[in-house]
C-alpha atoms as a PDB file:
ATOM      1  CA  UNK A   1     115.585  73.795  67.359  1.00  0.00           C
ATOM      2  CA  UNK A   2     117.996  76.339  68.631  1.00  0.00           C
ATOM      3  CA  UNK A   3     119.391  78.217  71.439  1.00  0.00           C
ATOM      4  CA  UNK A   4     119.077  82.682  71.868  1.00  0.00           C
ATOM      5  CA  UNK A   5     122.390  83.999  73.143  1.00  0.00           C
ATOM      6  CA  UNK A   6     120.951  87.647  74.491  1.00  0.00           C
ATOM      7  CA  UNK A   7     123.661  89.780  75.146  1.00  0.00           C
ATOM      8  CA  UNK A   8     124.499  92.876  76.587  1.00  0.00           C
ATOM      9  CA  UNK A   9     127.324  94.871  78.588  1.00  0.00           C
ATOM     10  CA  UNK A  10     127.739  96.275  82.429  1.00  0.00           C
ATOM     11  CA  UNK A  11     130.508  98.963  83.512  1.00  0.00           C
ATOM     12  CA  UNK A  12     131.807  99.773  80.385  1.00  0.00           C
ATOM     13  CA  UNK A  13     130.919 103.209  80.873  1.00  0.00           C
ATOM     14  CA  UNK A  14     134.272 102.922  83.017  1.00  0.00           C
ATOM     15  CA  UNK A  15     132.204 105.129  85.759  1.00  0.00           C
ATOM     16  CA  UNK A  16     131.933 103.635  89.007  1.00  0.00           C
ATOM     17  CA  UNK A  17     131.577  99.711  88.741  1.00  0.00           C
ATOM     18  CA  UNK A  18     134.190  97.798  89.883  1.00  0.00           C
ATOM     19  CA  UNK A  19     134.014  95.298  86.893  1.00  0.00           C
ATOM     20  CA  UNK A  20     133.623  95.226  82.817  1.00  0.00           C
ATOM     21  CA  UNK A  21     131.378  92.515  82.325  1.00  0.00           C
ATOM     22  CA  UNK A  22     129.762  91.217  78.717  1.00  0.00           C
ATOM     23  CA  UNK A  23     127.610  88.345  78.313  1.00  0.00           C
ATOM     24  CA  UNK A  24     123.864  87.217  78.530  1.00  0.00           C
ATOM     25  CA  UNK A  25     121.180  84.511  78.771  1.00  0.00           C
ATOM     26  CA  UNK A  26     120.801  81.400  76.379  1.00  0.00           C
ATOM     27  CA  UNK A  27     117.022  80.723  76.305  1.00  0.00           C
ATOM     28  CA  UNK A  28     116.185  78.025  73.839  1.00  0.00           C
ATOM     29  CA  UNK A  29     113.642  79.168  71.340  1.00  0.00           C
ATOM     30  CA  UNK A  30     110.743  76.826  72.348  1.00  0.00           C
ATOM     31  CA  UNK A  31     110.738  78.798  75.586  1.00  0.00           C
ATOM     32  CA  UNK A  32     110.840  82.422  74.495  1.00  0.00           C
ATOM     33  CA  UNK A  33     107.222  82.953  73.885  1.00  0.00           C
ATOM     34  CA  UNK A  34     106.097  82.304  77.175  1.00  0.00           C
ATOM     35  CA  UNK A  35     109.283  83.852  78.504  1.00  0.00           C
ATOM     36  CA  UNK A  36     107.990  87.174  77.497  1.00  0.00           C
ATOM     37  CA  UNK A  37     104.505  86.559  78.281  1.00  0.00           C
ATOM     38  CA  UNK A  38     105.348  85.904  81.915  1.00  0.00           C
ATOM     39  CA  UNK A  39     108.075  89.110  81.781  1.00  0.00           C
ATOM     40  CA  UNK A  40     104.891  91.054  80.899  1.00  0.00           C
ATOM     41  CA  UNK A  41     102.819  89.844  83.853  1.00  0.00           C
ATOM     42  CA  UNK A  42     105.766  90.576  86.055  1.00  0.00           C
ATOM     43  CA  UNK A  43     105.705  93.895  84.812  1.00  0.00           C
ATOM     44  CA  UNK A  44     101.788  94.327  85.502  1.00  0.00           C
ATOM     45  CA  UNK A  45     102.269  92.414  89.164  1.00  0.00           C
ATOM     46  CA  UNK A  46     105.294  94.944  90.818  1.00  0.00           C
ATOM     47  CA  UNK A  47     104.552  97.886  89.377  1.00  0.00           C
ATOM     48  CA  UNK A  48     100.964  97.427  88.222  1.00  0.00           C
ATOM     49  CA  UNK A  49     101.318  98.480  84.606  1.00  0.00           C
ATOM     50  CA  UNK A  50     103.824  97.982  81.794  1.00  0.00           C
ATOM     51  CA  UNK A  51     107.083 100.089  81.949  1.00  0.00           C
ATOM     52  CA  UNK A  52     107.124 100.570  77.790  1.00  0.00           C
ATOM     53  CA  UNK A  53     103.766 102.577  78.673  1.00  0.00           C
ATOM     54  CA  UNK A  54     106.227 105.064  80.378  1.00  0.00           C
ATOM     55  CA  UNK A  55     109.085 104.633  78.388  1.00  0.00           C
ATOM     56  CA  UNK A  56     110.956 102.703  80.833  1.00  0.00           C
ATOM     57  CA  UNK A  57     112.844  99.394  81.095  1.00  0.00           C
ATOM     58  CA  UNK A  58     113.859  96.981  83.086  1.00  0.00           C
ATOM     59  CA  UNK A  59     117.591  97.618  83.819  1.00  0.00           C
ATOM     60  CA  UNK A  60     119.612  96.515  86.413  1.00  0.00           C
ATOM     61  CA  UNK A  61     121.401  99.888  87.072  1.00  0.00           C
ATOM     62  CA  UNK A  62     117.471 100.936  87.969  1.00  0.00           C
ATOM     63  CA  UNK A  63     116.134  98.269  89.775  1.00  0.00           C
ATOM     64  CA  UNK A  64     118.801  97.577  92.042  1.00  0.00           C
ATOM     65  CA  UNK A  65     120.509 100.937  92.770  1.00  0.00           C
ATOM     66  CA  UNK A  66     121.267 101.824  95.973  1.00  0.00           C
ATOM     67  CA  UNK A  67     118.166 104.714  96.424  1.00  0.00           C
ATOM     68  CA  UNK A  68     115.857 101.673  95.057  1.00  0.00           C
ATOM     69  CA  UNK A  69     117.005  99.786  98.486  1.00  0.00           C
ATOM     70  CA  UNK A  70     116.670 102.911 100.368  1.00  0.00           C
ATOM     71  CA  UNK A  71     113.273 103.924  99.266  1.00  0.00           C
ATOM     72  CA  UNK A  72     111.614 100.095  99.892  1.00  0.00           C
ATOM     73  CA  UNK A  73     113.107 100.020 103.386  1.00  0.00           C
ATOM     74  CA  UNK A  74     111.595 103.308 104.737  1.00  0.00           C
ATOM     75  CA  UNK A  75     108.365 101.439 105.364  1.00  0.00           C
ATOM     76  CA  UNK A  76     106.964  97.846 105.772  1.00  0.00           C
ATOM     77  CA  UNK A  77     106.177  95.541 102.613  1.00  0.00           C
ATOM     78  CA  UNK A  78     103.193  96.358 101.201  1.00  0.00           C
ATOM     79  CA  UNK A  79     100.640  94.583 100.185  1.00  0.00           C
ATOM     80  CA  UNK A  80     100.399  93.559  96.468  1.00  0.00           C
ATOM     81  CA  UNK A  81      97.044  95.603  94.820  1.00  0.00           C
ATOM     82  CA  UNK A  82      98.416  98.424  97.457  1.00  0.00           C
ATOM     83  CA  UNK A  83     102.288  98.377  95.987  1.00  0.00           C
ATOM     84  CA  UNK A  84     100.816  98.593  92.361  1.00  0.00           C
ATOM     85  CA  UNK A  85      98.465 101.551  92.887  1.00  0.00           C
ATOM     86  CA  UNK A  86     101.645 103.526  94.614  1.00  0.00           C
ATOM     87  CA  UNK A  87     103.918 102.758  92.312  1.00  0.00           C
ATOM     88  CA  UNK A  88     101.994 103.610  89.331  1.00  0.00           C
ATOM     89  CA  UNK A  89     101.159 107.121  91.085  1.00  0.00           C
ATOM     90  CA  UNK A  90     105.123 107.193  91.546  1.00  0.00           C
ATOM     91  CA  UNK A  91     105.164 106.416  87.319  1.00  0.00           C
ATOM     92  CA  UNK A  92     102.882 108.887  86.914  1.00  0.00           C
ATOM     93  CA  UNK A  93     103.487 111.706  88.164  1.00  0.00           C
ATOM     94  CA  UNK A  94     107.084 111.300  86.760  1.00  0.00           C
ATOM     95  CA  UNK A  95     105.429 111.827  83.736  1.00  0.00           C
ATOM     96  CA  UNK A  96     103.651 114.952  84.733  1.00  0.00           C
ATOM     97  CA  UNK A  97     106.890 116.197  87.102  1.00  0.00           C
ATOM     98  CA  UNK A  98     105.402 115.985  89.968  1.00  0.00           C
ATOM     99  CA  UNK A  99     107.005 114.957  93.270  1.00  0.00           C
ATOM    100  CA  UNK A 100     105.969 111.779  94.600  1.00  0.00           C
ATOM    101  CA  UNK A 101     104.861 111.196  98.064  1.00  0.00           C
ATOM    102  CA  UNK A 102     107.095 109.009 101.156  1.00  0.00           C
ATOM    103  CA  UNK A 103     104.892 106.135 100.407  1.00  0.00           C
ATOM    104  CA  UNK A 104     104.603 106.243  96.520  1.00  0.00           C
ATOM    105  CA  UNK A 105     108.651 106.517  96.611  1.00  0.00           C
ATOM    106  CA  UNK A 106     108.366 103.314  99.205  1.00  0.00           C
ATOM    107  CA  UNK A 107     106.338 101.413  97.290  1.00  0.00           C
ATOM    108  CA  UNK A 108     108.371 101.662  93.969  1.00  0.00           C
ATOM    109  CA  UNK A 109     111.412 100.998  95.432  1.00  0.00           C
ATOM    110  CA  UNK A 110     109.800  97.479  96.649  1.00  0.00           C
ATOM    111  CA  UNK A 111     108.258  97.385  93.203  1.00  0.00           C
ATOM    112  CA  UNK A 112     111.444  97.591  91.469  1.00  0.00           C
ATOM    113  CA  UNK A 113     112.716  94.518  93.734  1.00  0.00           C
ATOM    114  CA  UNK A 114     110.138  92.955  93.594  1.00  0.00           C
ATOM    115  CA  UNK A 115     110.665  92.684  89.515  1.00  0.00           C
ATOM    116  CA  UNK A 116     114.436  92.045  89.998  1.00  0.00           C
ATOM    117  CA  UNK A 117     113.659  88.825  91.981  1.00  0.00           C
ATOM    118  CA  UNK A 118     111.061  87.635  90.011  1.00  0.00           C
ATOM    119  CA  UNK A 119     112.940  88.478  86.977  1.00  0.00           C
ATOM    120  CA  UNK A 120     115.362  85.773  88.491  1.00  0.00           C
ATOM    121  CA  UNK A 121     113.020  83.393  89.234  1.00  0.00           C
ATOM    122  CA  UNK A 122     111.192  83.473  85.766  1.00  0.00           C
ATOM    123  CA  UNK A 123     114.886  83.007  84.512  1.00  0.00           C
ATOM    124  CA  UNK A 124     115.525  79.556  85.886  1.00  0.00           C
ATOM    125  CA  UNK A 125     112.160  78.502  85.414  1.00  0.00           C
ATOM    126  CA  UNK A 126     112.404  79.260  81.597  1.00  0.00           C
ATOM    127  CA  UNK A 127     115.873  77.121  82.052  1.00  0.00           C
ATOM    128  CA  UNK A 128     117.707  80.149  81.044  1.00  0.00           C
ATOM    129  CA  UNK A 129     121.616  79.286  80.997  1.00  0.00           C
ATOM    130  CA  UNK A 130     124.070  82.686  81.919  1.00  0.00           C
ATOM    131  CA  UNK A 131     127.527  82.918  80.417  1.00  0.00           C
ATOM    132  CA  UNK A 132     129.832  86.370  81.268  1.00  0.00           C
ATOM    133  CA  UNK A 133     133.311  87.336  81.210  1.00  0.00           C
ATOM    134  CA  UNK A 134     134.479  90.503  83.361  1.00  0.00           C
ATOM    135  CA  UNK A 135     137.744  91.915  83.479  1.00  0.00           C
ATOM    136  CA  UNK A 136     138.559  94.601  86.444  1.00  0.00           C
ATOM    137  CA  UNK A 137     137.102  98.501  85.138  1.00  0.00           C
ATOM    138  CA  UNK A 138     139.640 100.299  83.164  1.00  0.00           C
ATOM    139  CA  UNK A 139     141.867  97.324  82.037  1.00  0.00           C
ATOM    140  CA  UNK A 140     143.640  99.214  78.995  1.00  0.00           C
ATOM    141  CA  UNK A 141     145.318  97.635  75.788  1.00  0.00           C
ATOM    142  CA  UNK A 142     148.863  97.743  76.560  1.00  0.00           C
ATOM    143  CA  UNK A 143     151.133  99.530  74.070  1.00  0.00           C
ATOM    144  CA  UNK A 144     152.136  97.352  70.678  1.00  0.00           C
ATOM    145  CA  UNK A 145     149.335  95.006  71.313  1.00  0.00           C
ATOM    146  CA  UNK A 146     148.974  93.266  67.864  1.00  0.00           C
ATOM    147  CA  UNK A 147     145.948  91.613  67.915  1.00  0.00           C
ATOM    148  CA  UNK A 148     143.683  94.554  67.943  1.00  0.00           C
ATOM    149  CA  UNK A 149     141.429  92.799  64.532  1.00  0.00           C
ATOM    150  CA  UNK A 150     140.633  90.032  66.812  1.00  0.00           C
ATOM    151  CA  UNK A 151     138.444  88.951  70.063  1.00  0.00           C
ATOM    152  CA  UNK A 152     140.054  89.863  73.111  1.00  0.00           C
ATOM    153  CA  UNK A 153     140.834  86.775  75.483  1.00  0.00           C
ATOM    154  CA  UNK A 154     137.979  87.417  77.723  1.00  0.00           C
ATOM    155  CA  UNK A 155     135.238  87.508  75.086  1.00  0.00           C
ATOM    156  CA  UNK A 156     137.050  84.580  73.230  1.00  0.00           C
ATOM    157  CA  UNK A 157     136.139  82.560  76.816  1.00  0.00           C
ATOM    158  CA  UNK A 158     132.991  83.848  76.508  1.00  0.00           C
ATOM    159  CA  UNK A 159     132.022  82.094  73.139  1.00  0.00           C
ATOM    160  CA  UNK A 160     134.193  79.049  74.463  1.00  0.00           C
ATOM    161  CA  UNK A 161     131.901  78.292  77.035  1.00  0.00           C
ATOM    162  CA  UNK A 162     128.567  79.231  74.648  1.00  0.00           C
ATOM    163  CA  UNK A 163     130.093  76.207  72.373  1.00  0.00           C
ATOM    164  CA  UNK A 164     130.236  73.530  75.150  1.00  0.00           C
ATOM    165  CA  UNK A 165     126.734  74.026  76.230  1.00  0.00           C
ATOM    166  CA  UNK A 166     125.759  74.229  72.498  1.00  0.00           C
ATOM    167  CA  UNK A 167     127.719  71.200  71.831  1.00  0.00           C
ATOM    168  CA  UNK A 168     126.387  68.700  74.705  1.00  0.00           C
ATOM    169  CA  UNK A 169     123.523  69.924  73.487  1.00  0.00           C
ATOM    170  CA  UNK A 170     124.036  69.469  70.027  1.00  0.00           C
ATOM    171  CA  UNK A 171     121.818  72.175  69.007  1.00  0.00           C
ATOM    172  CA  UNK A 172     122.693  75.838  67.164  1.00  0.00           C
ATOM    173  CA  UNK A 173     123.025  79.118  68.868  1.00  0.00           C
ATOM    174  CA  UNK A 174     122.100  82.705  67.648  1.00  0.00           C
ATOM    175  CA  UNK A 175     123.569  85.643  68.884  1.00  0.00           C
ATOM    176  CA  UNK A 176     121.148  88.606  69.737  1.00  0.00           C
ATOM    177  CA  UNK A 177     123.109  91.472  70.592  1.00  0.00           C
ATOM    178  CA  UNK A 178     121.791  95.068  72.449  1.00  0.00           C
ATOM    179  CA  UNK A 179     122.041  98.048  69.754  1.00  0.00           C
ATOM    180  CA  UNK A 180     124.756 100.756  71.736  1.00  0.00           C
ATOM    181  CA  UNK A 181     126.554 102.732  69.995  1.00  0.00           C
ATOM    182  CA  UNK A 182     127.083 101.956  65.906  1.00  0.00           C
ATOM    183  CA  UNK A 183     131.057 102.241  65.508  1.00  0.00           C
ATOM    184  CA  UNK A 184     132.018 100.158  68.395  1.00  0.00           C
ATOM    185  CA  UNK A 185     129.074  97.570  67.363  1.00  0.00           C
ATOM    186  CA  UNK A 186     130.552  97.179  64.318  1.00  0.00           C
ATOM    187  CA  UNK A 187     134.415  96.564  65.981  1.00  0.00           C
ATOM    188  CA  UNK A 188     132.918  93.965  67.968  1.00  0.00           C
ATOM    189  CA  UNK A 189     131.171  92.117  65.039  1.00  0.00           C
ATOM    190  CA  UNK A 190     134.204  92.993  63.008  1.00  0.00           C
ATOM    191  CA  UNK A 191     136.452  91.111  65.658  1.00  0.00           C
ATOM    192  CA  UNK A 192     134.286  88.020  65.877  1.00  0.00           C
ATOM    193  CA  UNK A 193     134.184  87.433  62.522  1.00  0.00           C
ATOM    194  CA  UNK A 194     138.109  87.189  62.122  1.00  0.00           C
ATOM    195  CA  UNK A 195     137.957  85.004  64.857  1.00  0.00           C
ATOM    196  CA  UNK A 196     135.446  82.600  63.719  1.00  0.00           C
ATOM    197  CA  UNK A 197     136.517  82.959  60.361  1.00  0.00           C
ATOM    198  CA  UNK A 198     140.701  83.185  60.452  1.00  0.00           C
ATOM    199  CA  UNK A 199     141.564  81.262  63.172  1.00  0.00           C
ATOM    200  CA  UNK A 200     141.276  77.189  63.577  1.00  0.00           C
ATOM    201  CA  UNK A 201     139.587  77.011  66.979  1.00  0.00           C
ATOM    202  CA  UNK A 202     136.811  79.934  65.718  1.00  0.00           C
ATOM    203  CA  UNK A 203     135.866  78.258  62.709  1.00  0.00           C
ATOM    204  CA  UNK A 204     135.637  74.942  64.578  1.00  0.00           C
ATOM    205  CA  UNK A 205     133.259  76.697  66.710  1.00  0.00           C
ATOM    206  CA  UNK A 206     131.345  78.587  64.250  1.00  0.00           C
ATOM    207  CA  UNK A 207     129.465  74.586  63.978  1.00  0.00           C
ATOM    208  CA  UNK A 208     127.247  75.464  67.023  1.00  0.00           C
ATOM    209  CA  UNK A 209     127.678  79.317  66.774  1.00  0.00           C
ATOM    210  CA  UNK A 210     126.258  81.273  64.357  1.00  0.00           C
ATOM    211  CA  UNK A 211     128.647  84.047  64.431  1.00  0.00           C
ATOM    212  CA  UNK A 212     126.116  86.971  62.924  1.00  0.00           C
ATOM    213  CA  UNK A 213     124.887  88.867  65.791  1.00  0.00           C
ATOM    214  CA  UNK A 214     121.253  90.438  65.584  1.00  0.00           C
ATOM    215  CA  UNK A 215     121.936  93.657  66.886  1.00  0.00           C
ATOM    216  CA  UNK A 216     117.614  94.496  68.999  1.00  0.00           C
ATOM    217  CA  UNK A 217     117.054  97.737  70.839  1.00  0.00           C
ATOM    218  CA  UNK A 218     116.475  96.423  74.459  1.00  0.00           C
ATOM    219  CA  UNK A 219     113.628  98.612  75.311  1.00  0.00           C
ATOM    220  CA  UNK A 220     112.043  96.353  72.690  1.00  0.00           C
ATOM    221  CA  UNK A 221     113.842  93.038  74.297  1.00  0.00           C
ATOM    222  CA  UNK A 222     112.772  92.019  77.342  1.00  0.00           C
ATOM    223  CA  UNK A 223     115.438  88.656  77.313  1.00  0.00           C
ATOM    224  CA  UNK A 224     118.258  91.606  76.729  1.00  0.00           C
ATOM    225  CA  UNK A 225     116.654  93.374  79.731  1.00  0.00           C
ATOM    226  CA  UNK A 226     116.568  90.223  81.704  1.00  0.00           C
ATOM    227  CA  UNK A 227     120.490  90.063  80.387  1.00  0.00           C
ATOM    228  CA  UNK A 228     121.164  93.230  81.637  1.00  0.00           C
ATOM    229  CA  UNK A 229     120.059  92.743  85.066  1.00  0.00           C
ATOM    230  CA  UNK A 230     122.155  89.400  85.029  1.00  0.00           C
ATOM    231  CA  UNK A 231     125.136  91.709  84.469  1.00  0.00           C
ATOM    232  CA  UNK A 232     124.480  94.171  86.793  1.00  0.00           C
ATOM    233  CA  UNK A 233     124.445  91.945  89.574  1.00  0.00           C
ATOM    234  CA  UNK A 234     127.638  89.945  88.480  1.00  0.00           C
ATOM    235  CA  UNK A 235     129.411  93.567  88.486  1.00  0.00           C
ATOM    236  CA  UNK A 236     128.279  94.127  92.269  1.00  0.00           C
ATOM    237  CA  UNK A 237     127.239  90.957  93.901  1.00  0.00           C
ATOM    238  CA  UNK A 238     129.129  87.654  92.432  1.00  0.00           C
ATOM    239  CA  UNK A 239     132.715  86.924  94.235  1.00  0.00           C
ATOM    240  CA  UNK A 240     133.401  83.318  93.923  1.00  0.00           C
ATOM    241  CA  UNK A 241     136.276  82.584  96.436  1.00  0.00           C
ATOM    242  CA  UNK A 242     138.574  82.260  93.312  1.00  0.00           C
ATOM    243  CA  UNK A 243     137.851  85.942  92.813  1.00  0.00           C
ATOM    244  CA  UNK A 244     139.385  86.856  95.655  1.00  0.00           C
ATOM    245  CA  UNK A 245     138.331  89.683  98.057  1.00  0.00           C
ATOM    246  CA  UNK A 246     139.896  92.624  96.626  1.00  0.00           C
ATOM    247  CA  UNK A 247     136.880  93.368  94.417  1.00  0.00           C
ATOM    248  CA  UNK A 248     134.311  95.952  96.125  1.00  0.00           C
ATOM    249  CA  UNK A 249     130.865  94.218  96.031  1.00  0.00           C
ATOM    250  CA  UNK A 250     127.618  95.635  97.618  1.00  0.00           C
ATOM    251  CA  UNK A 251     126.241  93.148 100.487  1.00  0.00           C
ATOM    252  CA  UNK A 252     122.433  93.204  99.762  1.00  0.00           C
ATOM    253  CA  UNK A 253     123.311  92.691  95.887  1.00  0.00           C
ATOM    254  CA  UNK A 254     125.833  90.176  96.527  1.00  0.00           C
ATOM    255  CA  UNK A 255     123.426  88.611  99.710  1.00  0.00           C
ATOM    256  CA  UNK A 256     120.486  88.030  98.093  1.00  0.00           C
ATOM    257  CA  UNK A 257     121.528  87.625  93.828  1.00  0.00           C
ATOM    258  CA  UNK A 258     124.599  85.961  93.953  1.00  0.00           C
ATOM    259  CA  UNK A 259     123.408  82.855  94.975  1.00  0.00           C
ATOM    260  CA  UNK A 260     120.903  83.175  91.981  1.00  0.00           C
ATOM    261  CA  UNK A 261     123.495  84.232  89.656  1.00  0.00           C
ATOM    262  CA  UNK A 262     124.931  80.820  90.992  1.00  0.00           C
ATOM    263  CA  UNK A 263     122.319  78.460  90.114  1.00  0.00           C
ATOM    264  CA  UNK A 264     121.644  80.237  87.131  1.00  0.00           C
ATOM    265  CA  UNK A 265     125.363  80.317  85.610  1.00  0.00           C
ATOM    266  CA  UNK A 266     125.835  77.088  83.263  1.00  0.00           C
ATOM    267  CA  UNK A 267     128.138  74.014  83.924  1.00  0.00           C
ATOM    268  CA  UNK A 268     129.939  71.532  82.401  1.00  0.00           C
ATOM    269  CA  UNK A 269     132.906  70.045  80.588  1.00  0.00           C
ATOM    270  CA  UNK A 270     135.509  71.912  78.681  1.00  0.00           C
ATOM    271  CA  UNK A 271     138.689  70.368  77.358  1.00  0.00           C
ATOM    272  CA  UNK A 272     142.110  71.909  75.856  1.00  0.00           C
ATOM    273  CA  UNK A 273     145.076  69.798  75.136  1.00  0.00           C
ATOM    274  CA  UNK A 274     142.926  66.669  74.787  1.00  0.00           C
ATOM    275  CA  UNK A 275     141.823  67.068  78.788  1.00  0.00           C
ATOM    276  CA  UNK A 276     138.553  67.239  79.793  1.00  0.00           C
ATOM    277  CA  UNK A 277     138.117  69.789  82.659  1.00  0.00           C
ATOM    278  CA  UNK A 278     134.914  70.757  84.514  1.00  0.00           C
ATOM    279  CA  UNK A 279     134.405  74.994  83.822  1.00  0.00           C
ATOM    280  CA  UNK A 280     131.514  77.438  84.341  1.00  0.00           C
ATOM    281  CA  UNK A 281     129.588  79.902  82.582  1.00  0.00           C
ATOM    282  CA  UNK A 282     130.916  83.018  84.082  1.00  0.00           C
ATOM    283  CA  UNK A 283     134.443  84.060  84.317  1.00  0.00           C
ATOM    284  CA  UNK A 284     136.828  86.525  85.573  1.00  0.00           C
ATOM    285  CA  UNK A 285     139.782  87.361  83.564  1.00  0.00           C
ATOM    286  CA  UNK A 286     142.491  89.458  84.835  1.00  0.00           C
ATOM    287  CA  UNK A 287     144.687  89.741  81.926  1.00  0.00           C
ATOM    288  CA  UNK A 288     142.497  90.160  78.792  1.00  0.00           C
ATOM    289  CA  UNK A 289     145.274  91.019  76.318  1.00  0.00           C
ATOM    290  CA  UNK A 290     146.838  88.163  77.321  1.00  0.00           C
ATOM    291  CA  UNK A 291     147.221  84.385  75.455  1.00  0.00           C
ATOM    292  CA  UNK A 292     144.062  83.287  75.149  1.00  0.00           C
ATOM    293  CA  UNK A 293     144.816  79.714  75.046  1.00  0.00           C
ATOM    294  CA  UNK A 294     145.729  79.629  79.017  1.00  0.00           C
END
């Protein structure tokens, strides 16, 4: 059997986030089935119908902005069958461009919550494992930079970590990446195949890592979704005291999902330099042009 690396991106639209971040969920194979069966009854218990049926997904840019907190405090918590007739009126008349109503607005802000948290908690049920590397928004390639055909440092973490889970758990991992946009898809892939390919440590990775990506559309991926919403909240809400405090955050992402993003994060052993070292799933790299080896 083998492990699904689902992976997608957060900030790199170099807008407003305070972080880059790329990485994903590993959900072993066995599990995806009923993975996206119970994403599906989320769907149909917070908002009372599917999303695809309105062309919509599950993104954490959507379900956790700040008018989506905003809209499911202006009234009390409503009652399930009450929240999904609401928020389906909301859906609806979206489709017809019509304005909704105070409560329809109140009850699919809750209704997007609602299916962040649950999306969480269907995560580490399914035994999901998240891996991420972020580097601050707008880090640019400094001039002369020679290793432009080749992972940066940050993503080359990212795999690092993918191959000690893989390894203790001596089972192979597939990539499955989010389609964006073609020419910088095929840079990435480009760059991760000279690195598993032309350099010693890659290829001795490549064992557990199959290093060619399946590029899904995530409207049609609900584990890239789930990814996304992973991301999204590691961007605003996860500050490990190692991060420092410099990074802006928001409280009631960072309140209620970072200790999720916590227990969901994988951990283990790494080594370098024949020492064994105890690492994490998610990490923040400062320098990403930098030596990757430190």
């Amino acid at each position: 059997m083998s492990w699904l690396f689902f992976i997608d991106e957060s900030g790199h639209d170099h807008k407003n986030t305070p972080l880059e971040v790329r990485g994903g969920i590993a959900l072993h194979t066995g599990k995806l089935w009923s993975f996206v069966q119970g994403w599906q009854r989320l769907e149909e218990d917070a908002f009372g119908t599917r999303l695809a049926v309105y062309q919509k997904e599950a993104k954490g840019a959507k379900l956790l902005s700040g008018d989506r907190f905003n809209w499911a405090a202006q009234g009390e918590p409503l009652i399930g069958q009450e929240r999904r007739k609401l928020a389906r009126a909301f859906l609806d008349k979206g489709v017809r461009r019509q304005p909704p109503t105070r409560p329809e607005f109140t009850a699919y802000g809750q209704a997007c919550l609602e299916m962040a948290r649950g999306a969480f908690e269907l995560m580490i049920s399914h035994e999901a494992r998240l891996f991420a590397c972020a580097i601050p928004r707008g880090t640019k390639q400094p001039n002369g930079f020679k290793h432009v055909d080749y992972l940066r440092k940050d993503h080359v973490f990212l795999f690092e970590r993918v191959y000690y889970f893989l390894e203790a758990q001596h089972e192979h991992g597939l990539i499955v990446m989010d389609e964006s946009e073609k020419t910088l898809d095929k840079k990435f892939v480009s760059r991760m195949e000279s690195y598993f390919t032309r350099t010693a440590t890659g290829r001795n990775r490549s064992y557990w890592i199959v290093p060619a990506p399946l590029f899904v559309s995530s409207e049609m991926t609900v584990a890239v979704q789930a990814a996304d919403i992973c991301l999204y909240c590691i961007n605003w809400g996860f500050r490990p005291v190692a991060w420092g405090k410099e990074l802006t955050s928001r409280s009631e992402i960072a309140r209620e999902f970072g200790p999720k993003l916590a227990r969901l994060q994988w951990e283990g052993d790494g080594y370098r330099d024949q020492q064994v070292f105890k690492t994490r799933g998610i990490v923040l790299v400062l320098d990403p042009y930098g030596d990757a080896s430190k």
